[in-house]
C-alpha atoms as a PDB file:
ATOM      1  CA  UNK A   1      60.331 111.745 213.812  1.00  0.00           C
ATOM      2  CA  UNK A   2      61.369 113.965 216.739  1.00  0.00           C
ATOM      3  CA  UNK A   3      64.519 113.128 218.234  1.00  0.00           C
ATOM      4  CA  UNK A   4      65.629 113.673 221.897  1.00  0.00           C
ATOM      5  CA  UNK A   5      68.201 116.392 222.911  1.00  0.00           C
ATOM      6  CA  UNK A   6      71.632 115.152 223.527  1.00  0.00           C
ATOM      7  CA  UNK A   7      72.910 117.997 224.513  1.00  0.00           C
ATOM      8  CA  UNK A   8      72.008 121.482 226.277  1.00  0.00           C
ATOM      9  CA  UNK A   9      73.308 125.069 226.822  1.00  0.00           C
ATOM     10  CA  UNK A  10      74.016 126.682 229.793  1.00  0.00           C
ATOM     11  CA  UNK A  11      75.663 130.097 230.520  1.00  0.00           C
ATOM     12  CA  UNK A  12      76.569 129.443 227.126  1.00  0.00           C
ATOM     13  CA  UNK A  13      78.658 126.591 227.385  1.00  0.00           C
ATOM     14  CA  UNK A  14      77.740 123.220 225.990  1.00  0.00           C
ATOM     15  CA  UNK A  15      76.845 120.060 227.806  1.00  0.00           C
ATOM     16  CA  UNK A  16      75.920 116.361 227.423  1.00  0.00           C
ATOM     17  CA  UNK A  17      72.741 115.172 228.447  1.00  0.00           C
ATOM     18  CA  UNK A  18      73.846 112.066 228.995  1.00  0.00           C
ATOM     19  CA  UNK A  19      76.288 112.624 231.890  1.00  0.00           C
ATOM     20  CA  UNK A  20      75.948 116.366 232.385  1.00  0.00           C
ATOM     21  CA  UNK A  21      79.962 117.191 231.062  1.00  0.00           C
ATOM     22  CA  UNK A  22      81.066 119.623 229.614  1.00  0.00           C
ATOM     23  CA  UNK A  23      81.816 119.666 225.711  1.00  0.00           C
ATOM     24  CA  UNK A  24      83.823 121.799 223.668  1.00  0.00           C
ATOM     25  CA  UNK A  25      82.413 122.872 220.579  1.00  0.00           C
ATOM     26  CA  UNK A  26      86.126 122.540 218.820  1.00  0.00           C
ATOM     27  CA  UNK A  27      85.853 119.009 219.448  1.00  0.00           C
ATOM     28  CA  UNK A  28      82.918 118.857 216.854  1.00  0.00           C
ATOM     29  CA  UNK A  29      83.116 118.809 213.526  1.00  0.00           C
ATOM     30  CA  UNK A  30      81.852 121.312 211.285  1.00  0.00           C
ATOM     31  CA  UNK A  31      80.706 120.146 207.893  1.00  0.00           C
ATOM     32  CA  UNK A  32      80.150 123.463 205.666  1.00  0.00           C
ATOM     33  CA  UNK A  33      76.668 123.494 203.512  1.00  0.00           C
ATOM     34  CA  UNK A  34      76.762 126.176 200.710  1.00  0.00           C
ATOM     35  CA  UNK A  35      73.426 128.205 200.478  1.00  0.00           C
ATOM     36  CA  UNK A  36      73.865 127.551 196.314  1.00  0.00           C
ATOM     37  CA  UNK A  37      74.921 123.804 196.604  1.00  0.00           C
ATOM     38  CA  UNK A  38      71.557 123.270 198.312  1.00  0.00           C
ATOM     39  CA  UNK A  39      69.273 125.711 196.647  1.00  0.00           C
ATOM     40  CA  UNK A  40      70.245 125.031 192.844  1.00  0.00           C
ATOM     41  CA  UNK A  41      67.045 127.381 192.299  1.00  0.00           C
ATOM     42  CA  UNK A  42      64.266 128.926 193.782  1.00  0.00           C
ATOM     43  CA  UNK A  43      62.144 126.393 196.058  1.00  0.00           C
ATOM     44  CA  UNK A  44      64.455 123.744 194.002  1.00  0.00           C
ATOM     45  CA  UNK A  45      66.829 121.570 196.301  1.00  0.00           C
ATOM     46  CA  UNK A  46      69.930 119.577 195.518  1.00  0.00           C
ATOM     47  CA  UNK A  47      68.228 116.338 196.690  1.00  0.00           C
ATOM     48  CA  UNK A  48      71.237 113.909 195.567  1.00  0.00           C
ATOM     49  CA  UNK A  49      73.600 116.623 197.933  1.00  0.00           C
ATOM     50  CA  UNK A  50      71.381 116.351 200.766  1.00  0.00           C
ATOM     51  CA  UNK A  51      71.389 112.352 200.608  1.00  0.00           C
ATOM     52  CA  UNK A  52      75.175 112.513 200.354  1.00  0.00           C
ATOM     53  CA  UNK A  53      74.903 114.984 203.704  1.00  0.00           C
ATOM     54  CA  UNK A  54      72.934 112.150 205.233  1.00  0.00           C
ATOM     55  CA  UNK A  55      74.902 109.480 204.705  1.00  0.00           C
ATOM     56  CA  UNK A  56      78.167 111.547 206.240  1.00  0.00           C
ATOM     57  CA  UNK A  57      76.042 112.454 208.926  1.00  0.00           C
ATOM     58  CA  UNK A  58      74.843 108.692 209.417  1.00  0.00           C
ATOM     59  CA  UNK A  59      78.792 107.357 209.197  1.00  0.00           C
ATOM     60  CA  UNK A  60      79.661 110.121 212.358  1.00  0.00           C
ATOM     61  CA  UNK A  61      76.712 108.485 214.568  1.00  0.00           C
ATOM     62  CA  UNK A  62      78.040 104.944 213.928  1.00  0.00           C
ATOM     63  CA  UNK A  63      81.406 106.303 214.827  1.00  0.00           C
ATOM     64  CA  UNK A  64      79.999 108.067 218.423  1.00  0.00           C
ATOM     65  CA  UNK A  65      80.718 111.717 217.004  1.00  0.00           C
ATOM     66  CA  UNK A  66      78.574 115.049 216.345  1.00  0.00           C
ATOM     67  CA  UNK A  67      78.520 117.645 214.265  1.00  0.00           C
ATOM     68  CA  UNK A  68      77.923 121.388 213.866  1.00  0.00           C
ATOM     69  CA  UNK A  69      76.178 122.174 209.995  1.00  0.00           C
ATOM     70  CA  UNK A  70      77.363 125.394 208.788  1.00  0.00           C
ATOM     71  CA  UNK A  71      75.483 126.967 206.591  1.00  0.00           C
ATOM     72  CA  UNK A  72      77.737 129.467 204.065  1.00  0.00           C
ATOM     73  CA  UNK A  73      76.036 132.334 202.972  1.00  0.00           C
ATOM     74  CA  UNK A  74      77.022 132.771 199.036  1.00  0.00           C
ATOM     75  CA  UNK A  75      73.999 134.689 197.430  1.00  0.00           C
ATOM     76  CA  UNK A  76      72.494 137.862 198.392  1.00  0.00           C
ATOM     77  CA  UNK A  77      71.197 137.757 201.551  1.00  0.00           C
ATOM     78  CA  UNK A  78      69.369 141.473 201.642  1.00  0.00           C
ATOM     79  CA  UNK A  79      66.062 141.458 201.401  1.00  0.00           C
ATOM     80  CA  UNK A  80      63.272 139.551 203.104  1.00  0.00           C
ATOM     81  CA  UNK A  81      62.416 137.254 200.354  1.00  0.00           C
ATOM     82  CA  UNK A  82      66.130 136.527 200.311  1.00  0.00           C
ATOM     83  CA  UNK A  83      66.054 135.648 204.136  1.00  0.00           C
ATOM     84  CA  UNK A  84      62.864 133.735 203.776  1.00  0.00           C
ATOM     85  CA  UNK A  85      64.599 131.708 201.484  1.00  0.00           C
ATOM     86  CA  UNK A  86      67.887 131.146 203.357  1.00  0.00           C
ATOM     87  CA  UNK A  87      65.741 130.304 206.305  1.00  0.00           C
ATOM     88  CA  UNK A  88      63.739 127.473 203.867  1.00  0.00           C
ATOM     89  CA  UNK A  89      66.761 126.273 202.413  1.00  0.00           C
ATOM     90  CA  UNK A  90      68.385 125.209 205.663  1.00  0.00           C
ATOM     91  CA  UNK A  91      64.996 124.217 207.732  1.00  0.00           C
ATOM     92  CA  UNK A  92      64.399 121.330 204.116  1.00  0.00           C
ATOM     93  CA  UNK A  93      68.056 120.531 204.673  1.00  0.00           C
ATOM     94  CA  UNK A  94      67.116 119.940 208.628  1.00  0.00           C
ATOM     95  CA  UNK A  95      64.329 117.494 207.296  1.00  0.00           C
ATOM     96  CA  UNK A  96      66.473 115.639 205.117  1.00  0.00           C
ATOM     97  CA  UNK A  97      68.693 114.552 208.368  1.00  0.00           C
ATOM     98  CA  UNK A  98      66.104 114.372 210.421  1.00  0.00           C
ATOM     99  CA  UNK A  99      66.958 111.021 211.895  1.00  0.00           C
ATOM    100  CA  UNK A 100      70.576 112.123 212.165  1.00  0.00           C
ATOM    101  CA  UNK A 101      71.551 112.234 216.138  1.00  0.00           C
ATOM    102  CA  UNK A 102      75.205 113.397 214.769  1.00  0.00           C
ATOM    103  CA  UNK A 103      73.484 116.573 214.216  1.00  0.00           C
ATOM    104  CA  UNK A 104      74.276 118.772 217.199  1.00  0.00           C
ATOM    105  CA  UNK A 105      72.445 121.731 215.640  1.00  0.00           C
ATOM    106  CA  UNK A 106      73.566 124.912 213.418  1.00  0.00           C
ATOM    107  CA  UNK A 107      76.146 127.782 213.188  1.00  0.00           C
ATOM    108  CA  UNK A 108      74.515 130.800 212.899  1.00  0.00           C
ATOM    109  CA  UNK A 109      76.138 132.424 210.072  1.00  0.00           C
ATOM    110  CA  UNK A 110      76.681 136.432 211.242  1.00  0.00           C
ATOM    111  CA  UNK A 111      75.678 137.556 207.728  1.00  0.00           C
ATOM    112  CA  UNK A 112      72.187 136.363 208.982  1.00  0.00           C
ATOM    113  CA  UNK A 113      69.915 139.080 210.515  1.00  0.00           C
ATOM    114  CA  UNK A 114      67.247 137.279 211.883  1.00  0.00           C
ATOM    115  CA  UNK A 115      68.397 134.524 213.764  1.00  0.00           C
ATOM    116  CA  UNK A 116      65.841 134.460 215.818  1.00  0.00           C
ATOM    117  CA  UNK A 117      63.210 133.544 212.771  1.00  0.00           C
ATOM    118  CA  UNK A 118      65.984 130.875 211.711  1.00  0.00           C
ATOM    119  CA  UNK A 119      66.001 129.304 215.319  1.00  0.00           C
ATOM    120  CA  UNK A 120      62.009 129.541 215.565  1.00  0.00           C
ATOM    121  CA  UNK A 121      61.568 127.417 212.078  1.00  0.00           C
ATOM    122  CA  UNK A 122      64.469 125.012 212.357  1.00  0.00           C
ATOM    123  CA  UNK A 123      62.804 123.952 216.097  1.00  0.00           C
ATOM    124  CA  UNK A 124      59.658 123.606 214.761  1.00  0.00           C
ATOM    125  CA  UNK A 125      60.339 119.646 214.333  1.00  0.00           C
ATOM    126  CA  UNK A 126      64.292 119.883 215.539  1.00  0.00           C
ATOM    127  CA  UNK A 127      63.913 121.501 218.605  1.00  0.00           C
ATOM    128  CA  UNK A 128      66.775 119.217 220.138  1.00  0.00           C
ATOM    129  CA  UNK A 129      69.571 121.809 217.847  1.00  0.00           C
ATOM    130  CA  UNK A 130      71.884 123.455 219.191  1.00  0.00           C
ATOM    131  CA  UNK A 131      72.963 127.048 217.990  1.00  0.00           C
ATOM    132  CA  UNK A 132      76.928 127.961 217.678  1.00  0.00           C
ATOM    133  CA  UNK A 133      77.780 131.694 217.252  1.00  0.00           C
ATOM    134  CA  UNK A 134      80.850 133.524 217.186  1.00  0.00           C
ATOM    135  CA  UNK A 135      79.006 136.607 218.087  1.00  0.00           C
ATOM    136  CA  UNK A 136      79.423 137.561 221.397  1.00  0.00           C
ATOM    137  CA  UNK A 137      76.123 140.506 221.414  1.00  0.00           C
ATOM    138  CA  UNK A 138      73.867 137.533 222.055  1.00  0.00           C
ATOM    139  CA  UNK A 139      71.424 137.368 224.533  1.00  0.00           C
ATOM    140  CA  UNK A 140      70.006 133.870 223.815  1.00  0.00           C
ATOM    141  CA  UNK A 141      70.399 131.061 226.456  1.00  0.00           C
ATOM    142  CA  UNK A 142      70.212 128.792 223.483  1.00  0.00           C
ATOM    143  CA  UNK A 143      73.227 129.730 222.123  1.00  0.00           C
ATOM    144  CA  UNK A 144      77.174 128.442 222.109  1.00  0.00           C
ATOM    145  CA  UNK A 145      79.450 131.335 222.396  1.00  0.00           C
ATOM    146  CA  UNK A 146      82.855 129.935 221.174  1.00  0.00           C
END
């Protein structure tokens, strides 16, 4: 189930599809997803988490508002294996809210290297995300600078 866009980047502000205003990413919330919370061991998910997730993400749609999942980095994130598994983590926590239109998109945590890998999975089947950064060396038009 692909899911249309509801909102799009440009000159790295955010906007609404819908109407074409502008949208402050403050006025989002952020819900916080702990690398370990989700990934209680290698390839093994917190499936009973993600469901809660879902249902918090569900109860924001019925109430008209959106949200920005932050992924916290709390385990090693050095090595490529490490990075590969970071990036799986949060692209099987993407599938589990799939059908989630709260879900503006991700934070893109600056511990991460390789965002661009993270961006390129995730929008394999959730190319309607938005990316948030506080990192203002950026060069991506898909990006929120805030």
């Amino acid at each position: 189930m692909k899911l249309d866009p509801v909102f799009y980047v440009k000159e790295n502000k955010l906007f609404k599809i819908a109407d074409n205003s502008a949208v402050d990413p403050a006025s989002l919330k952020r819900i916080e997803i702990k690398w370990s919370t989700v990934e209680i061991e290698e390839d093994s998910y917190n499936e009973e988490y993600l469901a809660q997730l879902r249902e918090e993400l569900k109860s924001l749609e019925n109430e008209g508002q959106f949200a920005i999942l932050v992924p916290i980095v709390d385990k090693s994130l050095e090595k490529a294996e490490e990075t590969e598994a970071f990036i799986n983590t949060f692209n099987h926590t993407a599938r589990r809210v799939k059908d989630c239109i709260s879900v503006a998109g991700y934070e893109l945590p600056a511990e991460l290297k390789d965002i661009q890998s993270f961006m390129d999975t995730i929008a394999i089947k959730h190319a309607q995300y938005v990316y948030f950064s506080k990192e203002k060396n950026t060069s991506n038009g898909s990006i929120v600078l805030y």
